[in-house]
Protein backbone atom coordinates (compact mmCIF):
# COMPACT_ATOMS: atom_id res chain seq x y z
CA UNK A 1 28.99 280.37 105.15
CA UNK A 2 28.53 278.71 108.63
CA UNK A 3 26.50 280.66 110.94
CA UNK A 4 28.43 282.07 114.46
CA UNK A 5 27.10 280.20 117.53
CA UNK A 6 25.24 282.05 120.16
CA UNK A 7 27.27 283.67 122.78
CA UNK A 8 26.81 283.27 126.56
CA UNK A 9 25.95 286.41 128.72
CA UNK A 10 25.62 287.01 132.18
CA UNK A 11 23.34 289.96 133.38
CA UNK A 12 22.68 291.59 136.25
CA UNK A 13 18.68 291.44 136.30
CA UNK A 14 17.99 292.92 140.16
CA UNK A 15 19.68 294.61 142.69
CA UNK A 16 18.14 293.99 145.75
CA UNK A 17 17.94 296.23 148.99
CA UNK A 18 19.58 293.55 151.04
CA UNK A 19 22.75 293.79 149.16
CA UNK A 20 21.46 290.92 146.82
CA UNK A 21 21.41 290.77 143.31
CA UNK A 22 19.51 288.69 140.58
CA UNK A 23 21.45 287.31 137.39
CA UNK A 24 20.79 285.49 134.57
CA UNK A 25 22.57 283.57 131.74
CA UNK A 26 21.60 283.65 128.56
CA UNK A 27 22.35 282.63 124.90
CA UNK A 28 22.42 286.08 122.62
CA UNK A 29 22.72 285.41 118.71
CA UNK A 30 25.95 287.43 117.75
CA UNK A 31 24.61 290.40 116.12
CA UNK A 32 22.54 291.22 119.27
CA UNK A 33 26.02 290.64 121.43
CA UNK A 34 27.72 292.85 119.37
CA UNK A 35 25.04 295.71 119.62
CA UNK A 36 24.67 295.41 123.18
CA UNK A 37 28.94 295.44 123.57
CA UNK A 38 28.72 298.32 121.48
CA UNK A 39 26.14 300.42 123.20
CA UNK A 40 28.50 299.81 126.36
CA UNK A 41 31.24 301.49 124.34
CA UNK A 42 29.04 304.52 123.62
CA UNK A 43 27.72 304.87 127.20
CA UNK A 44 31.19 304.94 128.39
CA UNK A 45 32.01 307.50 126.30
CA UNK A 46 29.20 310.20 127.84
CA UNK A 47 29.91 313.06 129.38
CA UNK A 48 31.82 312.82 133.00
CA UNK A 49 28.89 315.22 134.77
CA UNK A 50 26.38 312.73 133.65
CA UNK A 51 28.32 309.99 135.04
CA UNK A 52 28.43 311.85 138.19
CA UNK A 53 24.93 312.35 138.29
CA UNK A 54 24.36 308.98 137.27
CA UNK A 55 26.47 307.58 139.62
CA UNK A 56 25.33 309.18 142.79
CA UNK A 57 21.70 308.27 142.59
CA UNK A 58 22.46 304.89 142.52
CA UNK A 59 24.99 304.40 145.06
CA UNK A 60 23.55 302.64 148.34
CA UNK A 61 22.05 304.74 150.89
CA UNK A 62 23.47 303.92 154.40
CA UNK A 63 20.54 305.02 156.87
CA UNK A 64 22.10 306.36 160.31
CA UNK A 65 20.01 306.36 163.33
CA UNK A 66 20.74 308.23 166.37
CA UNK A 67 19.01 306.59 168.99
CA UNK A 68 16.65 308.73 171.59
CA UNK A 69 15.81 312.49 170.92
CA UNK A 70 13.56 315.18 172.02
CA UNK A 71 11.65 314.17 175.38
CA UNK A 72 13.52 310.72 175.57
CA UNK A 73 17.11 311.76 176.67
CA UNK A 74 18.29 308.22 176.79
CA UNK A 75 21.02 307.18 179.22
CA UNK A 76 22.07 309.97 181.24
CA UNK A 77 25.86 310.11 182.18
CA UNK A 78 27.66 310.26 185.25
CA UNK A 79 28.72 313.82 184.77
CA UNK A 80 25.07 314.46 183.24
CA UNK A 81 25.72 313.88 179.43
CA UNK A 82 23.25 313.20 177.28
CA UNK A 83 22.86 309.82 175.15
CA UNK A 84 20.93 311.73 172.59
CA UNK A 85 23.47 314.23 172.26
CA UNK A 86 26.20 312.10 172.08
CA UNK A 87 24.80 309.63 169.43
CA UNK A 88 23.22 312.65 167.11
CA UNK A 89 26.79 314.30 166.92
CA UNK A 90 28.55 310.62 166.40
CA UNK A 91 26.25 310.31 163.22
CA UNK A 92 26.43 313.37 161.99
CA UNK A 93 30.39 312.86 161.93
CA UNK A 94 30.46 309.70 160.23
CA UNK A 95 27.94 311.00 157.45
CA UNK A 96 30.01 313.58 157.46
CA UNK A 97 32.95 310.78 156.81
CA UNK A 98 30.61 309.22 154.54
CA UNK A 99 29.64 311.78 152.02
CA UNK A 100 33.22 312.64 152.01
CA UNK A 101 34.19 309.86 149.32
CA UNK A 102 31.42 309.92 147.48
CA UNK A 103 30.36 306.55 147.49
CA UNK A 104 27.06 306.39 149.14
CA UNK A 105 24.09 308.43 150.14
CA UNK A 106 23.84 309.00 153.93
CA UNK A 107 20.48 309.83 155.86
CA UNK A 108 19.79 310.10 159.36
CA UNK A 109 16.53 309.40 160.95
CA UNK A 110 16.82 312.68 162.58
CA UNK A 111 19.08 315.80 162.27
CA UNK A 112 17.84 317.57 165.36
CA UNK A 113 16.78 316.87 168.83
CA UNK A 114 13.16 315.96 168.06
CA UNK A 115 11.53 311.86 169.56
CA UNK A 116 10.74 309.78 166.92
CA UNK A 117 9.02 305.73 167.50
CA UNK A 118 11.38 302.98 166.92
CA UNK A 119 8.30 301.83 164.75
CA UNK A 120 8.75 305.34 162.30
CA UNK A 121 12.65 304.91 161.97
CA UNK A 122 12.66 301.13 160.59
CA UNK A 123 9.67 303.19 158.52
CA UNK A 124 11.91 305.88 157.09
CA UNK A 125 14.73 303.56 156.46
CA UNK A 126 12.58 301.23 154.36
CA UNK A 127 10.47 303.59 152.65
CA UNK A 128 13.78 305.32 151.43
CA UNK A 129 14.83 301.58 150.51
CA UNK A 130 18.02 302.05 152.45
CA UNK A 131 20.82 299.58 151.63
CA UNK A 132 22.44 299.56 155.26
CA UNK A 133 20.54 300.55 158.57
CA UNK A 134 23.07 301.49 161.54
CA UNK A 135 21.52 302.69 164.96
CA UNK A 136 24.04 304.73 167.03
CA UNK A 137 23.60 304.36 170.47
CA UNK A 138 25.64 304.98 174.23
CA UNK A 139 23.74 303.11 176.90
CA UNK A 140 23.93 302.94 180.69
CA UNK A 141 24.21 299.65 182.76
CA UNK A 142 24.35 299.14 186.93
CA UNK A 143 27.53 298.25 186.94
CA UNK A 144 29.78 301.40 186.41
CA UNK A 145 32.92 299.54 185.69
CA UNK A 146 31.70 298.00 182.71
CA UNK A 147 33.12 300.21 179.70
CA UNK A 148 33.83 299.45 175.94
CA UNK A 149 32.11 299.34 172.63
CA UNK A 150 30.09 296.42 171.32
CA UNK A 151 27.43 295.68 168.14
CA UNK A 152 24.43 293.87 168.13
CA UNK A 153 21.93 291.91 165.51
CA UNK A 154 18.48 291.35 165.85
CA UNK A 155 17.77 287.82 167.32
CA UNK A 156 14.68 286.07 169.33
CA UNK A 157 16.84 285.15 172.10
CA UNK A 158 19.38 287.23 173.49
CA UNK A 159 23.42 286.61 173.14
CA UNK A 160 23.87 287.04 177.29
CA UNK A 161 21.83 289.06 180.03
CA UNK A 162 23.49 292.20 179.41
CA UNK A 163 22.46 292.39 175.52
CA UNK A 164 18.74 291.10 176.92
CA UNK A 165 19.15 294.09 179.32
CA UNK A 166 19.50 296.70 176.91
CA UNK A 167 16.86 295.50 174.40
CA UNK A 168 15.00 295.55 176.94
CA UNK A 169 15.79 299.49 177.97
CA UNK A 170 16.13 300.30 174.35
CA UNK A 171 12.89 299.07 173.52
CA UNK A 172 11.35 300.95 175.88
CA UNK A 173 11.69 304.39 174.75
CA UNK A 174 8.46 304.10 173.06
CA UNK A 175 7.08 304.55 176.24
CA UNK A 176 7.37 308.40 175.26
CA UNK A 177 4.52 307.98 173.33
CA UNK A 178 2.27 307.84 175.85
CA UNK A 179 0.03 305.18 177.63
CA UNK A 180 1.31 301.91 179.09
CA UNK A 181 3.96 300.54 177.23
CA UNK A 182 5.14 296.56 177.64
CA UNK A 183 8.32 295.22 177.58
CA UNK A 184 8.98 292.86 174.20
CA UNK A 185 7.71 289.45 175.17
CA UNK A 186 8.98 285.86 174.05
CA UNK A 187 6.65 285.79 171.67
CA UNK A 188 6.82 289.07 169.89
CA UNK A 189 10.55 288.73 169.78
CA UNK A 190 10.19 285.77 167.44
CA UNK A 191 7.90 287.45 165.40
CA UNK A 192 10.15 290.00 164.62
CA UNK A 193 13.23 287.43 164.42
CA UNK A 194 11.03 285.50 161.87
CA UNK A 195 10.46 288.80 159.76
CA UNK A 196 14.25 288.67 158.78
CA UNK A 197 14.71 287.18 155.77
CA UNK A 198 17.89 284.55 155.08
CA UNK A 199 19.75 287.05 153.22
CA UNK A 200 19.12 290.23 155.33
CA UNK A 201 20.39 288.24 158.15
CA UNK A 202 23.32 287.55 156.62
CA UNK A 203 24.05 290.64 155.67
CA UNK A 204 23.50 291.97 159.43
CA UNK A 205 25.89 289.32 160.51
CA UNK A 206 28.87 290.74 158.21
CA UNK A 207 28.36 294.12 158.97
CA UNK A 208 28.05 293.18 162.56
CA UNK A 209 31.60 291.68 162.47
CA UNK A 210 33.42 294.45 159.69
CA UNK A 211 32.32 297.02 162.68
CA UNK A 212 33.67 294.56 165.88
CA UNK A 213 37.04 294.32 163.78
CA UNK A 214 37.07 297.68 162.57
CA UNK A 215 36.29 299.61 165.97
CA UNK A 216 38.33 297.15 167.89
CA UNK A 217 41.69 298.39 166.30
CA UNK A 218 40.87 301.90 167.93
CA UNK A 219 38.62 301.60 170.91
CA UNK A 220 38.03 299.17 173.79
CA UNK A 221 35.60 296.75 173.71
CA UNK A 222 33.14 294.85 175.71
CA UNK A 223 34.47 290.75 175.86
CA UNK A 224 32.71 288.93 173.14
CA UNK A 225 31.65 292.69 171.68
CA UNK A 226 29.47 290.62 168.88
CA UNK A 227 26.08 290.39 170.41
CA UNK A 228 22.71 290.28 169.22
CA UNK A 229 19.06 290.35 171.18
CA UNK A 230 15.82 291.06 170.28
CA UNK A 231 15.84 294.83 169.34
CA UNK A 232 12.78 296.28 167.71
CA UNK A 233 14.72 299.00 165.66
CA UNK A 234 16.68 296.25 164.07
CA UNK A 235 13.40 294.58 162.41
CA UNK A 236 13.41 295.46 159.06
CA UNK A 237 12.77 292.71 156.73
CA UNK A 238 14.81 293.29 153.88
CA UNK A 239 17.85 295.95 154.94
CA UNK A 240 20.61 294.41 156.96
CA UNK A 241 20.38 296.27 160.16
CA UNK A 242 22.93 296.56 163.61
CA UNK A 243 22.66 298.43 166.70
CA UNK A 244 26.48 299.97 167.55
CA UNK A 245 27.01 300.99 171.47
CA UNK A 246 29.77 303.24 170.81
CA UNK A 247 30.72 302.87 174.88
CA UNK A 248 28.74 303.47 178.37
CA UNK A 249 27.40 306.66 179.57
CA UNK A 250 27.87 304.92 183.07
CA UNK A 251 31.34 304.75 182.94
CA UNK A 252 33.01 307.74 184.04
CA UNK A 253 36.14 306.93 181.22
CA UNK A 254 33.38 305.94 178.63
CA UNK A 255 31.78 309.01 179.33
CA UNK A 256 34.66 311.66 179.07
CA UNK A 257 35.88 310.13 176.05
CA UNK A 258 32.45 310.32 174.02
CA UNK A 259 32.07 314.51 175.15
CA UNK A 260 35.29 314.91 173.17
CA UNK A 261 35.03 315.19 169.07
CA UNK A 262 37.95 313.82 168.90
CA UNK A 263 37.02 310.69 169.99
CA UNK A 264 33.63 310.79 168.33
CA UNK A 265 36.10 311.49 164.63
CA UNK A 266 37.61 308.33 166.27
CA UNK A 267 35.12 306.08 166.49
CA UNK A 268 33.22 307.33 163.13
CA UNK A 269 36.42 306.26 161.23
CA UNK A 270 36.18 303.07 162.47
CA UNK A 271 32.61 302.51 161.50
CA UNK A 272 33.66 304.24 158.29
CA UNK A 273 35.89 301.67 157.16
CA UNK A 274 33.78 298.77 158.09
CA UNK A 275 30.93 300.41 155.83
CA UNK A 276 33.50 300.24 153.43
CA UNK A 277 34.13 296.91 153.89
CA UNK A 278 30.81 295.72 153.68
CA UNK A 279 29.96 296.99 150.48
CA UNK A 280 32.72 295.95 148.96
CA UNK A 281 32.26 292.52 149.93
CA UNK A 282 28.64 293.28 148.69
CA UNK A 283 30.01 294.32 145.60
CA UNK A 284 32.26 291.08 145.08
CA UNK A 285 29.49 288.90 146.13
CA UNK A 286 27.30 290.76 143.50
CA UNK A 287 29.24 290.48 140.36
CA UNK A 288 31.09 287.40 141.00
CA UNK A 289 33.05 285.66 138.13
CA UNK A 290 33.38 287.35 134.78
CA UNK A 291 31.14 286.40 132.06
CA UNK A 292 31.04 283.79 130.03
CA UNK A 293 32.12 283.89 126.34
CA UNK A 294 32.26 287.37 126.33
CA UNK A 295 35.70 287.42 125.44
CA UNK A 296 35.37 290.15 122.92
């Protein structure tokens, strides 16, 4: 009797924190095909709890960072708002939102008003080998009329002034830790541009743009709201990473609208769906084409 040729597989090898996977074809004699397919049967046939439980320790954990906290207040509004109080109840919202479906784990960097270094939240969010790294922030700038949301990407050279502006200001609330702190130089800002790896780049890019579409159909926006600059929070090497200013504490308008939880519900939905968006493209980039000569 002729023997069955080998059939073609294609596995999934590595997942990789960067929203990256590793797969591999190879050549399985038929008996070991036909194992493997059935083991697949039986798994699928386990009990639904242990799915569940299953299922939520892998799912991707989105890291949320509200920016400032404790002695570092951040920008301080016209009216006398606080940044830090505005971006801790923003995230807490949208991993509120998050949770909700049951499709990712959600962690912030901090759940109360306490200062952490910029150095210890790229820390957390890689040590917990986050999938997704979003720091929530509502600035100030000079000019009061200025109002709108925007999202920025790590980058040694800054988009436009105003982006080179704030990484400046945001860079410099390690100066709460005491001693004389230094604005980012040239030089350090390519050093932490070159950390980025290809892919985590890329993935910063298309998260950058699901949130500049997604908050755009709800909220204004600075012109040309897709920035980038040389942001030390946004350094990790291997998680995708953006910086979101959810509006200006220095416009009066931008202000008033962030005090209100219904705005903040507002603008978490929007970054809500493009976290949605992004792992779903993730998850098509991941898995691709079906496999070959597994046809049953």
């Amino acid at each position: 009797m002729e023997s069955m040729p080998p059939v073609a597989r294609r596995l999934l090898l590595r997942r990789l924190a960067a929203g990256t996977s590793i797969f591999g074809t190879f050549l399985l004699p038929p008996a070991l095909h036909g194992a493997m397919a059935a083991a697949s049967r039986h798994s699928g046939k386990k009990d639904a709890s242990n799915q569940s439980h299953v299922a939520a320790s892998s799912a991707p954990l989105v890291m949320l960072d509200p920016g400032h906290g404790g002695k570092d207040p951040g920008a301080i509004g016209v009216s006398g708002t606080y940044e830090k109080n505005i971006s801790l109840a923003t995230a807490m919202e949208l991993k509120r939102q998050l949770e909700a479906g049951g499709r990712y784990r959600v962690e912030l960097t901090r759940t109360r008003d306490i200062f952490i270094p910029l150095d210890e939240r790229v820390d957390r969010a890689q040590n917990r080998r986050a999938a997704l790294f979003v720091s929530m922030h509502a600035d100030a700038l000079s000019d009061h009329s200025v109002r709108g949301a925007s999202v920025y990407t790590l980058a040694r050279t800054a988009s436009d002034a105003q982006s080179a502006a704030l990484a400046r200001k945001e860079n410099s609330a390690d100066r709460f830790l005491g001693g004389q702190w230094q604005d980012t130089s040239p030089e350090v800002a390519h050093i932490l541009a070159s950390l980025v790896r290809q892919e985590t780049r890329t993935g910063s890019v298309r998260i950058a743009r699901n949130l500049v579409g997604s908050l755009d159909q709800d909220l204004p926006m600075l012109p040309n709201p897709d920035r980038h600059a040389g942001f030390v929070v946004l350094k990790a090497a291997d998680i995708p990473s953006v910086l979101v200013e959810m509006g200006f504490m220095s416009n009066p308008r931008d202000e008033q609208a962030l005090r209100q939880a219904n705005h903040r519900r507002l603008v978490a939905q929007a970054m809500h769906r493009a976290v949605d968006a992004y792992f779903a493209g993730a998850a098509r980039a991941d898995y691709g084409p079906a496999e070959d000569g597994d046809k049953g």
